[in-house]
C-alpha atoms as a PDB file:
ATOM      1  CA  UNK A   1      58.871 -17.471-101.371  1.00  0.00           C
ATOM      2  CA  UNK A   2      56.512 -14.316-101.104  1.00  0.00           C
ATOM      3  CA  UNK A   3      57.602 -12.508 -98.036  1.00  0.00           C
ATOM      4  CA  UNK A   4      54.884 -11.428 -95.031  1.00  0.00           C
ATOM      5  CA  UNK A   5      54.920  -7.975 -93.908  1.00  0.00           C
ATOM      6  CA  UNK A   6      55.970  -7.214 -90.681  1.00  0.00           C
ATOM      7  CA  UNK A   7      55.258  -4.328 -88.235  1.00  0.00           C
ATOM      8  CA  UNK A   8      58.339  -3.234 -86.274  1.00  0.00           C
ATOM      9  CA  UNK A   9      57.836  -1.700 -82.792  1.00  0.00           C
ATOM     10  CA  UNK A  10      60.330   0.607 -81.463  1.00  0.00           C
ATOM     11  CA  UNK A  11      59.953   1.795 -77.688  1.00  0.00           C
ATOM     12  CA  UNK A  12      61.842   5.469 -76.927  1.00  0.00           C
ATOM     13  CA  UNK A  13      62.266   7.726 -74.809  1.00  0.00           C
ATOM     14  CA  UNK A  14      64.485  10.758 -75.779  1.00  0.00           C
ATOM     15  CA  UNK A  15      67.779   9.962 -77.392  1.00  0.00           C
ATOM     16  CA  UNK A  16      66.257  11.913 -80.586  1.00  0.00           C
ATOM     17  CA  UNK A  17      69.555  11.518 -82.624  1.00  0.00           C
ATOM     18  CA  UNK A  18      69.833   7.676 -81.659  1.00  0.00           C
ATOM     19  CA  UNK A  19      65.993   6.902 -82.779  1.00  0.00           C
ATOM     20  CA  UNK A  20      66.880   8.994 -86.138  1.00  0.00           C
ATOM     21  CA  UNK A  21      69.650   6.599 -87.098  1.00  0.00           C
ATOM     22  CA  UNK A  22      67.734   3.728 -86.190  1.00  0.00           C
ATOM     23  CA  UNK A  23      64.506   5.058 -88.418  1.00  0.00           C
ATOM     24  CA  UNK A  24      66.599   5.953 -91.256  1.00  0.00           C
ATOM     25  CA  UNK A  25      68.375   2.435 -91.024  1.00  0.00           C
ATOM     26  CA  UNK A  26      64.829   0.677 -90.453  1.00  0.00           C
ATOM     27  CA  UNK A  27      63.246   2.972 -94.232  1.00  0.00           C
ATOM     28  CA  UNK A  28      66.392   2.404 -95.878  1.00  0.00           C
ATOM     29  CA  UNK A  29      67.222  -1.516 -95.235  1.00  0.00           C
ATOM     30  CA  UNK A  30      64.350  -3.610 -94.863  1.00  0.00           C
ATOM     31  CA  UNK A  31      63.292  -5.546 -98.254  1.00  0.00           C
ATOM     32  CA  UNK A  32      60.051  -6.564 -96.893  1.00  0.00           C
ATOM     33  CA  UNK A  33      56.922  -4.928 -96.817  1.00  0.00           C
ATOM     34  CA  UNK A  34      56.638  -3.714 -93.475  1.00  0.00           C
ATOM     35  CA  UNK A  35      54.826  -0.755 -90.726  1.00  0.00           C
ATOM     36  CA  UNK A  36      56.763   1.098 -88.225  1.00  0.00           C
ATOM     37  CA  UNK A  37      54.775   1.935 -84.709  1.00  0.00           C
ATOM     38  CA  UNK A  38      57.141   3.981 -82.794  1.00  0.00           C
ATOM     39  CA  UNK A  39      55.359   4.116 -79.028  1.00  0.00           C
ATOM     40  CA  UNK A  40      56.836   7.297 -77.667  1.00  0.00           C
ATOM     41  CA  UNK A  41      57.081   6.996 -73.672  1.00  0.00           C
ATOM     42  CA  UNK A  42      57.015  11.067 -72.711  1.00  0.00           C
ATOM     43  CA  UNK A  43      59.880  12.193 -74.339  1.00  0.00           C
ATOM     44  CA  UNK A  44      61.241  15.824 -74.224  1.00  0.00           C
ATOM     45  CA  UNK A  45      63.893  16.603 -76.432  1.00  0.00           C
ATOM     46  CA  UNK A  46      61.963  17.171 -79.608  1.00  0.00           C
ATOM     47  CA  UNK A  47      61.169  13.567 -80.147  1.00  0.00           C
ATOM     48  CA  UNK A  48      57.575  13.910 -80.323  1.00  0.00           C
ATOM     49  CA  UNK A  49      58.183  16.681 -82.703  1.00  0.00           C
ATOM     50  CA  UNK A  50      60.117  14.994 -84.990  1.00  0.00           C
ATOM     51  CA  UNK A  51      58.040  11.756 -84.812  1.00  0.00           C
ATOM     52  CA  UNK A  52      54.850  14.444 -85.945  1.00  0.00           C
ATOM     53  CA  UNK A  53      56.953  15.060 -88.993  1.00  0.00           C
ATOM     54  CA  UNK A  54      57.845  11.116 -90.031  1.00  0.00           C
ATOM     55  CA  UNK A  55      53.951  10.485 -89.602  1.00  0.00           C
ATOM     56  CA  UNK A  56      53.255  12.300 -92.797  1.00  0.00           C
ATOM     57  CA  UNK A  57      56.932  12.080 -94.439  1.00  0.00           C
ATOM     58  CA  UNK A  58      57.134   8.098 -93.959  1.00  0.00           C
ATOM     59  CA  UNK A  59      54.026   6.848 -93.107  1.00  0.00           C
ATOM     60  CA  UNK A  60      55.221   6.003 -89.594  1.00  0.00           C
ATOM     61  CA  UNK A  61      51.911   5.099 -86.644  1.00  0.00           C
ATOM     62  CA  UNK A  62      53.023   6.813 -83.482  1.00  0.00           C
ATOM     63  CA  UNK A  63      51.872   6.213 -80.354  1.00  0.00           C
ATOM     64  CA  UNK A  64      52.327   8.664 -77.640  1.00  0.00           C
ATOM     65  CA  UNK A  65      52.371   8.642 -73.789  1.00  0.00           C
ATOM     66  CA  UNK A  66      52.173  11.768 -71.244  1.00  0.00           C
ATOM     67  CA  UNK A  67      54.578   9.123 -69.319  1.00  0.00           C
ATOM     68  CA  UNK A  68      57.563   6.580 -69.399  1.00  0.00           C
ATOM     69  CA  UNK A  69      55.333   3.432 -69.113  1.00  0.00           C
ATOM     70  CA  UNK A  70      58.607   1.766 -69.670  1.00  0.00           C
ATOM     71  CA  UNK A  71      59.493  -0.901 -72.397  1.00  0.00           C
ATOM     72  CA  UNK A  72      56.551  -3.780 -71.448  1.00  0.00           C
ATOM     73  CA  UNK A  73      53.623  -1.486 -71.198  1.00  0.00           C
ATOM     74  CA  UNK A  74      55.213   0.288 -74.978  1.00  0.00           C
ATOM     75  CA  UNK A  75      55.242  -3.432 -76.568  1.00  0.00           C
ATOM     76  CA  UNK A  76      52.273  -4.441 -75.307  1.00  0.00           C
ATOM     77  CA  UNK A  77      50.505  -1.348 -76.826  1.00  0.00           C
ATOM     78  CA  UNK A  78      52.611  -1.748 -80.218  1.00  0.00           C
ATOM     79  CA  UNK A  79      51.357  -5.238 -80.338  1.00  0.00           C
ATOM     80  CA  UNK A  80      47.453  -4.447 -79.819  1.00  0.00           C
ATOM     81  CA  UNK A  81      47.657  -2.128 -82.726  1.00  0.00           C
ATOM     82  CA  UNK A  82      49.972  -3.940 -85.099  1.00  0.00           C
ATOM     83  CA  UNK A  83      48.458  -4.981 -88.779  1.00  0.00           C
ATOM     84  CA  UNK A  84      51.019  -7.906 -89.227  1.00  0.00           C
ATOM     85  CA  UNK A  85      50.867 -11.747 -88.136  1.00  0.00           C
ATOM     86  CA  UNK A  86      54.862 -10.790 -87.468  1.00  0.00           C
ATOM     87  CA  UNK A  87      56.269  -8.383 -85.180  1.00  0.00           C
ATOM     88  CA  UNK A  88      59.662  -7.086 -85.187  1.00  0.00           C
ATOM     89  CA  UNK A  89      60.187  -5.604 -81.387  1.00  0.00           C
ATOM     90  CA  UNK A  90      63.511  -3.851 -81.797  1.00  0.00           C
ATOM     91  CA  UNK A  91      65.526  -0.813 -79.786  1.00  0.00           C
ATOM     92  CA  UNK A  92      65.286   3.197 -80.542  1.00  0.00           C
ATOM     93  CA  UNK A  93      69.489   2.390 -80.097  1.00  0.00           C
ATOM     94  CA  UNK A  94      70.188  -0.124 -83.014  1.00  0.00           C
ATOM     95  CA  UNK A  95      71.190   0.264 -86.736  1.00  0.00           C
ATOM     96  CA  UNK A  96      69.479  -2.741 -89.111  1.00  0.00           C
ATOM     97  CA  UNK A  97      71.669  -3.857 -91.920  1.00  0.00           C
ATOM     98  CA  UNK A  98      70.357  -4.592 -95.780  1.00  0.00           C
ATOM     99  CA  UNK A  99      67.719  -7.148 -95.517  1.00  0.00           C
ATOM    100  CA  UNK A 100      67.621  -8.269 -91.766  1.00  0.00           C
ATOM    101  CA  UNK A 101      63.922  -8.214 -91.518  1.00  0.00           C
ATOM    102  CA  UNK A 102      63.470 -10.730 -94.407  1.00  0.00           C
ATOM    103  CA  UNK A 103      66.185 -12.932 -93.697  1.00  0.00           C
ATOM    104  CA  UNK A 104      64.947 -13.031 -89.599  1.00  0.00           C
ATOM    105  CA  UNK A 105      61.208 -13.885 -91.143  1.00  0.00           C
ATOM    106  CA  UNK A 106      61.817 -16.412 -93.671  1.00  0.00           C
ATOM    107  CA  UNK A 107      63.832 -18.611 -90.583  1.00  0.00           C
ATOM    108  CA  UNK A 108      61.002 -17.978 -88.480  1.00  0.00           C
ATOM    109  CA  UNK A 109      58.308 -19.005 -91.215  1.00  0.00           C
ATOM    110  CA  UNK A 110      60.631 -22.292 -92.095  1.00  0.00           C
ATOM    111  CA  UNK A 111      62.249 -23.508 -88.720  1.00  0.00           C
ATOM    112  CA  UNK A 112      59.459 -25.910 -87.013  1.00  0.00           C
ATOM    113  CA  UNK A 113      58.974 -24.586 -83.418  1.00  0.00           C
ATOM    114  CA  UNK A 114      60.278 -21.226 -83.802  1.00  0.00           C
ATOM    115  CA  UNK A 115      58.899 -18.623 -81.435  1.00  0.00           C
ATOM    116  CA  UNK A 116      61.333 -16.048 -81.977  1.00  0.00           C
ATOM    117  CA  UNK A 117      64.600 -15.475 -84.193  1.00  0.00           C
ATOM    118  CA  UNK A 118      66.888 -12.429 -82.948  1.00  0.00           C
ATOM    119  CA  UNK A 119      69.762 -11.644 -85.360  1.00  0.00           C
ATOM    120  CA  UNK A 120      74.388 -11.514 -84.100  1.00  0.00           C
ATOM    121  CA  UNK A 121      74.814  -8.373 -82.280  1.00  0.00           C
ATOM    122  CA  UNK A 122      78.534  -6.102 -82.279  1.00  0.00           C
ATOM    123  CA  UNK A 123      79.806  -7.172 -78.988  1.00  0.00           C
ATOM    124  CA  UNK A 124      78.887  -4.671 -76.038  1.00  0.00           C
ATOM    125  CA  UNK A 125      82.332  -2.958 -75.888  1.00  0.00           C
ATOM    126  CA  UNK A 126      82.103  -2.779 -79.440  1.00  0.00           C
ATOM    127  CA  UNK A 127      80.020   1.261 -79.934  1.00  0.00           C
ATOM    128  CA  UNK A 128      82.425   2.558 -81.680  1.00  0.00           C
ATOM    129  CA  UNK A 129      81.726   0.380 -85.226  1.00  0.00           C
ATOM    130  CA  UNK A 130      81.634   3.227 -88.488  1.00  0.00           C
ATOM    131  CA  UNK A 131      78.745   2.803 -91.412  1.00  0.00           C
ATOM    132  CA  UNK A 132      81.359   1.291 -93.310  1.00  0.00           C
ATOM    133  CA  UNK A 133      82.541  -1.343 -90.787  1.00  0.00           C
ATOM    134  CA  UNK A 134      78.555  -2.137 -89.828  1.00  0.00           C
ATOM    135  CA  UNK A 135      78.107  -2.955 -93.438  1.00  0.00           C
ATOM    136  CA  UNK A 136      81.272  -4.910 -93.634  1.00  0.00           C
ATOM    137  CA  UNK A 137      80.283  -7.002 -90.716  1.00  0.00           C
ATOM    138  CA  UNK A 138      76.763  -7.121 -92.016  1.00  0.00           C
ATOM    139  CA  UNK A 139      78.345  -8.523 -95.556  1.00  0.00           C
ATOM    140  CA  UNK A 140      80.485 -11.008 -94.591  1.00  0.00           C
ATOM    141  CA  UNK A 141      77.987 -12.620 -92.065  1.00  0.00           C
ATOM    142  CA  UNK A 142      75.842 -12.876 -95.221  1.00  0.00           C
ATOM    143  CA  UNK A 143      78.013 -14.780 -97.534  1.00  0.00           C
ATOM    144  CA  UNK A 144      80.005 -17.120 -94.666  1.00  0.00           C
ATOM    145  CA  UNK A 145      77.000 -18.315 -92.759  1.00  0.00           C
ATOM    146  CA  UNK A 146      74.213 -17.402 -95.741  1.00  0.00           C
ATOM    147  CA  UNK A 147      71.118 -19.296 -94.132  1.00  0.00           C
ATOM    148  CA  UNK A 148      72.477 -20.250 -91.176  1.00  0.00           C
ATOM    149  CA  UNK A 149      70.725 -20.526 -87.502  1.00  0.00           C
ATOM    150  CA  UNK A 150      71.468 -21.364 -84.542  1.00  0.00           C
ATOM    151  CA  UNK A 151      69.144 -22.582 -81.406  1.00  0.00           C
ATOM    152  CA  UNK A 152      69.419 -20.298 -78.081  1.00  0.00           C
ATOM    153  CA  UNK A 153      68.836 -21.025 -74.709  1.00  0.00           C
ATOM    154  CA  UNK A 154      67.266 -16.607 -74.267  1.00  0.00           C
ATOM    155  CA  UNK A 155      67.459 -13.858 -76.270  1.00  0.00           C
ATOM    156  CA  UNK A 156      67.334  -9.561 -75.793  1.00  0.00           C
ATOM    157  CA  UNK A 157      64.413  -7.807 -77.336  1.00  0.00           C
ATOM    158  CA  UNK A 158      66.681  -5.487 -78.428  1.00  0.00           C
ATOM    159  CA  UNK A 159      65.530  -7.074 -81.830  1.00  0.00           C
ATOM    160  CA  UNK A 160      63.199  -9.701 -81.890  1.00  0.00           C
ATOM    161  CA  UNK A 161      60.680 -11.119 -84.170  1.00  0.00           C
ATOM    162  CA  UNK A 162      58.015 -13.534 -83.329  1.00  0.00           C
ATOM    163  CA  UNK A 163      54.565 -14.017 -84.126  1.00  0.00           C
ATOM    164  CA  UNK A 164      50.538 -13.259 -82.896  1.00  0.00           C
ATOM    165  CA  UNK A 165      50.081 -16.444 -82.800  1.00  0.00           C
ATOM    166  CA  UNK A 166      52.907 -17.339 -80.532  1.00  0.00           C
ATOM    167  CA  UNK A 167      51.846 -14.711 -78.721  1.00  0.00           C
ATOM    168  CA  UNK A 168      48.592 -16.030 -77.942  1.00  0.00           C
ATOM    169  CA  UNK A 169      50.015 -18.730 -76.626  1.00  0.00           C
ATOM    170  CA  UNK A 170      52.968 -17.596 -74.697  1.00  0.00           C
ATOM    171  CA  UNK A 171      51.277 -14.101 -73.331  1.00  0.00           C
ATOM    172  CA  UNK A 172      51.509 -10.655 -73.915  1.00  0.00           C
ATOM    173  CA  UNK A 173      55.048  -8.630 -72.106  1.00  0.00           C
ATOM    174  CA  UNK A 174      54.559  -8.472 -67.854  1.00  0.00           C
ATOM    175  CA  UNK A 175      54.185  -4.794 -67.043  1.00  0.00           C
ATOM    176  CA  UNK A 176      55.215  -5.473 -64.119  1.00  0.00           C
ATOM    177  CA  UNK A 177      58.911  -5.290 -64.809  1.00  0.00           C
ATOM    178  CA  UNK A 178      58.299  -1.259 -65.072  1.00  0.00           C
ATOM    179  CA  UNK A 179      60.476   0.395 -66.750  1.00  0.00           C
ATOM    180  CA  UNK A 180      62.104  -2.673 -68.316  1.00  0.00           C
ATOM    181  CA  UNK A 181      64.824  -5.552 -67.776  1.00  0.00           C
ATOM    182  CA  UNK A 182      64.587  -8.801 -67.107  1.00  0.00           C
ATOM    183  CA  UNK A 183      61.260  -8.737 -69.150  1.00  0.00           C
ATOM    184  CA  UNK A 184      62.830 -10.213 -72.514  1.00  0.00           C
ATOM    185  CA  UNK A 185      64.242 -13.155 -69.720  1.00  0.00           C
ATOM    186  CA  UNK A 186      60.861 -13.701 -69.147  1.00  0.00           C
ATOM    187  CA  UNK A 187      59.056 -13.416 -72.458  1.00  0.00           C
ATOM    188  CA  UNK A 188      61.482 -15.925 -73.822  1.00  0.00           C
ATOM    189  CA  UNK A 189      61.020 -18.181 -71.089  1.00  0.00           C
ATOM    190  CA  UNK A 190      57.677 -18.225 -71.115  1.00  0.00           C
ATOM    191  CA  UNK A 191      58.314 -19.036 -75.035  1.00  0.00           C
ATOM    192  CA  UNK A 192      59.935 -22.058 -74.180  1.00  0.00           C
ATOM    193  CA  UNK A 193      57.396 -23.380 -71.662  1.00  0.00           C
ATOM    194  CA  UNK A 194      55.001 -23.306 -74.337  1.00  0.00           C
ATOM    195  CA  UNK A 195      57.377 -25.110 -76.321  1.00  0.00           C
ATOM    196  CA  UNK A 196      58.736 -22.796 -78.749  1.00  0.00           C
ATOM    197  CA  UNK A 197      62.502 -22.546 -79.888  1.00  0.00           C
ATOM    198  CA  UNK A 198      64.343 -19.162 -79.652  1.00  0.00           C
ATOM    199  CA  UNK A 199      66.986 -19.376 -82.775  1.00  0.00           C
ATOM    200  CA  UNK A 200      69.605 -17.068 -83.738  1.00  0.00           C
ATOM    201  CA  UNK A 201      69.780 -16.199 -87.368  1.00  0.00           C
ATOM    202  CA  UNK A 202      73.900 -16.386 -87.818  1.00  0.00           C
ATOM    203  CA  UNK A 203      73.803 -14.639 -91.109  1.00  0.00           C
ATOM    204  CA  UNK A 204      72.124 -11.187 -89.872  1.00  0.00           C
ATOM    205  CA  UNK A 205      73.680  -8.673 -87.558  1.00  0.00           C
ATOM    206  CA  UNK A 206      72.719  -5.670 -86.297  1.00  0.00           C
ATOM    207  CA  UNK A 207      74.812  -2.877 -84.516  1.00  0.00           C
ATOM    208  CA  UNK A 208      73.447  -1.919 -81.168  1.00  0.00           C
ATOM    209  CA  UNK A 209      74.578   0.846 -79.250  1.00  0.00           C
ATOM    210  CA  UNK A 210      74.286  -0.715 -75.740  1.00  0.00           C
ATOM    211  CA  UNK A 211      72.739   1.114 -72.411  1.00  0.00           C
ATOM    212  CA  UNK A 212      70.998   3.943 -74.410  1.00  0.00           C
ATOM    213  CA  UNK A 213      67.733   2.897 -73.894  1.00  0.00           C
ATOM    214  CA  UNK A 214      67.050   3.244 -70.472  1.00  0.00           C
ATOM    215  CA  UNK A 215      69.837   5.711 -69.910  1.00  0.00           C
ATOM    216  CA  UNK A 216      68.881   8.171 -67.020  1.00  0.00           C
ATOM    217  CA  UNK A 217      67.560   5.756 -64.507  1.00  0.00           C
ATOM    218  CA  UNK A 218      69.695   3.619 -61.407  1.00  0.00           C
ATOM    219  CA  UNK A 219      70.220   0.709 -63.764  1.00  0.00           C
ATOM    220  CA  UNK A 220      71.711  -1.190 -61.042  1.00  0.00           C
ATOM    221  CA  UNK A 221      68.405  -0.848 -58.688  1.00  0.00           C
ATOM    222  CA  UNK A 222      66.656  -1.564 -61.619  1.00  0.00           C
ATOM    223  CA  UNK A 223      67.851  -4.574 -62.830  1.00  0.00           C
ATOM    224  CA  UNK A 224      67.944  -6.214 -59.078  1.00  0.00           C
ATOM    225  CA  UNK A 225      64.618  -5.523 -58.462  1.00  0.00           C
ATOM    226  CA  UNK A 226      63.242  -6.994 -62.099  1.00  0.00           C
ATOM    227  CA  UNK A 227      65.769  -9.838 -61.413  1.00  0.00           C
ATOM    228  CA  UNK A 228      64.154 -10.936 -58.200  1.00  0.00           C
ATOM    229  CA  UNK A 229      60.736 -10.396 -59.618  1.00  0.00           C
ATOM    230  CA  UNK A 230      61.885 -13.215 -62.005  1.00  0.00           C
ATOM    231  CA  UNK A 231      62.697 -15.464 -59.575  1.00  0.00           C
ATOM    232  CA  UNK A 232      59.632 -14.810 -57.702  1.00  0.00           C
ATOM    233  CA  UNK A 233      57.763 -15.619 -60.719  1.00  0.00           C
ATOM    234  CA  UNK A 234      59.348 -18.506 -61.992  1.00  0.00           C
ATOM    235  CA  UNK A 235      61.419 -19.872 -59.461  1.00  0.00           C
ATOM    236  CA  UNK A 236      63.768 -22.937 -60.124  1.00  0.00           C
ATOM    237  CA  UNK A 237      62.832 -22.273 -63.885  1.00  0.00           C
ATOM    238  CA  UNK A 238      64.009 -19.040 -63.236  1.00  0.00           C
ATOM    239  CA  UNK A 239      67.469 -20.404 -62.209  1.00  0.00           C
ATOM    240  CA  UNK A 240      67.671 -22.909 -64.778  1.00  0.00           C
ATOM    241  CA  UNK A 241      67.130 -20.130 -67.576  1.00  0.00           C
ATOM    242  CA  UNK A 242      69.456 -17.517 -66.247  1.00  0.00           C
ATOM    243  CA  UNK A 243      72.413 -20.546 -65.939  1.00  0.00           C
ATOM    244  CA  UNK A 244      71.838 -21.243 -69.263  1.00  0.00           C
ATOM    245  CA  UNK A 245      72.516 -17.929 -71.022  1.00  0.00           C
ATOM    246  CA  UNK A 246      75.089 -17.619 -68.800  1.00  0.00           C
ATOM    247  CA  UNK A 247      73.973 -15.200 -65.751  1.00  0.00           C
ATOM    248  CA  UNK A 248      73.391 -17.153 -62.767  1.00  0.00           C
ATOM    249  CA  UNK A 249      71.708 -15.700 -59.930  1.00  0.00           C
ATOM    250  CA  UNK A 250      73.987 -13.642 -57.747  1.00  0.00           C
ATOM    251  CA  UNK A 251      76.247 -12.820 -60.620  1.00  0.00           C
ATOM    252  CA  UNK A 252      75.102  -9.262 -61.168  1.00  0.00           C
ATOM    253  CA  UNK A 253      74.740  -8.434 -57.125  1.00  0.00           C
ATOM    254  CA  UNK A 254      71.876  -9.801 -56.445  1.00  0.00           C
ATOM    255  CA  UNK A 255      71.171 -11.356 -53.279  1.00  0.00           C
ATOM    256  CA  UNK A 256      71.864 -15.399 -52.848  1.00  0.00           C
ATOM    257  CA  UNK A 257      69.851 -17.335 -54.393  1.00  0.00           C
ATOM    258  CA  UNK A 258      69.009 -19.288 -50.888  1.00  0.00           C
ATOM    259  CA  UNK A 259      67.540 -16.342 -49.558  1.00  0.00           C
ATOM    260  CA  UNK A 260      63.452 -16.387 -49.774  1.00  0.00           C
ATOM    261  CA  UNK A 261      61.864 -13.405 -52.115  1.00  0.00           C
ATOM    262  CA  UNK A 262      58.288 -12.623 -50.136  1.00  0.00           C
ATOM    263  CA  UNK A 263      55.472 -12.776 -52.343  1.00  0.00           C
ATOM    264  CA  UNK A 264      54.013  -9.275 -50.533  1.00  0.00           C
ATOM    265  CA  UNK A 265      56.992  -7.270 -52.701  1.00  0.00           C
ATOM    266  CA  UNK A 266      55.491  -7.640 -56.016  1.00  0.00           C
ATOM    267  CA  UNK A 267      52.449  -7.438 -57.706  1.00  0.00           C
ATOM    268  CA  UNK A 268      50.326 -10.283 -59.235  1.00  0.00           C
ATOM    269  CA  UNK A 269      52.720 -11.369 -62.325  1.00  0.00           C
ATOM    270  CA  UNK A 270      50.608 -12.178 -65.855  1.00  0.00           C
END
């Protein structure tokens, strides 16, 4: 099967030696024909810099902001500008193994309904893995569960692929999460109202050094405040979702679920 090209969005901000690995991993590993759009969100620490150099050196489409815009608003702006039917949204924070893009596509080309594939992910204790142990985990997912899937109730953006055209359908990221969190919850649950499955390609892993990506900012504040918005949004579908990838509401401090969100504390969702 002659594989499509993809175009791989990567949000950061800072972490300069963290978005190196995950370049080099991205130029090194993928066996597809693909386009890198790195959307830099005001970094500081030579990013930009270094991102001016990979431009010419590998080709790569930056996009830069004079601010964090935060992950939605940096997806959204990867997607307007991306030359591919397929879109790989993935984290400044991972490393991609030897052929993850292809093997992620040719599941989402083949599986009927499929809306997004995301690959197995090192557990999130688990930052410690070596090169050698990444590609050991990497092989043997390979050759024990070679074409395997598996269908999810949600999935992390941390590495996702999916398509325009489910795009179109399901909508563009809500900016109104900020900064980020929660938003993947609600991309994939908007894939699901529009009747899309969200699979889990068991012979591709990726190592994913957890909490680097928004480092720097009260995660806990955060991540109430997006989870809330959620609710406000979507309500008992909300609920329903979160149960079934196994958060339910209240389990990460938020307040009870009984209690009523007002619609004056958030903006108009998309």
């Amino acid at each position: 099967m002659k594989k499509e090209p993809v175009s791989v969005i990567i949000p950061c901000l800072n972490n300069l030696e963290f978005t190196k690995k995950t370049l080099e991993s991205v130029l090194s590993k993928t066996q597809v024909s693909f386009e890198i759009i790195v959307v830099d969100n005001g970094s500081s620490d030579g990013t930009s810099e270094y991102l001016e150099g990979m431009k010419s050196e590998a080709g790569i489409r930056v996009i830069r902001n004079s601010i964090n815009r935060g992950a939605p608003a940096a997806f959204n702006q990867g997607i307007r500008v991306a030359s591919s039917r397929y879109i790989i949204f993935l984290n400044n924070d991972t490393i991609v193994t030897e052929s993850w893009a292809g093997k992620m596509l040719e599941k989402f080309l083949n599986i009927p309904r499929a809306g997004a594939v995301v690959p197995c992910f090192n557990p999130s204790g688990r930052n410690d893995m070596d090169p050698a142990n990444i590609a050991r985990e990497a092989a043997y997912l390979e050759l024990s569960r070679k074409d395997e899937f598996q269908y999810i109730p949600g999935a992390t953006t941390c590495c996702l692929l999916t398509g325009k055209d489910v795009i179109e359908r399901a909508g563009f990221f809500d900016e109104g999460y900020g900064l980020g969190t929660n938003d993947d919850h609600d991309f994939c649950l908007r894939l699901r109202l529009a009747g899309f499955k969200i699979i889990c390609a068991l012979d591709t892993f990726i190592f994913h050094y957890y909490s680097r990506t928004l480092g720097g900012f009260d995660m806990v504040s955060l991540d109430r405040r997006n989870r809330e918005y959620f609710l406000w949004k979507f309500g008992n579908k909300a609920l329903e979702y979160l149960e079934g990838i196994g958060q339910p509401y209240g389990s990460r401090g938020e307040r009870p679920r009984e209690v009523i969100i007002s619609r004056d504390a958030f903006p108009e969702p998309v």
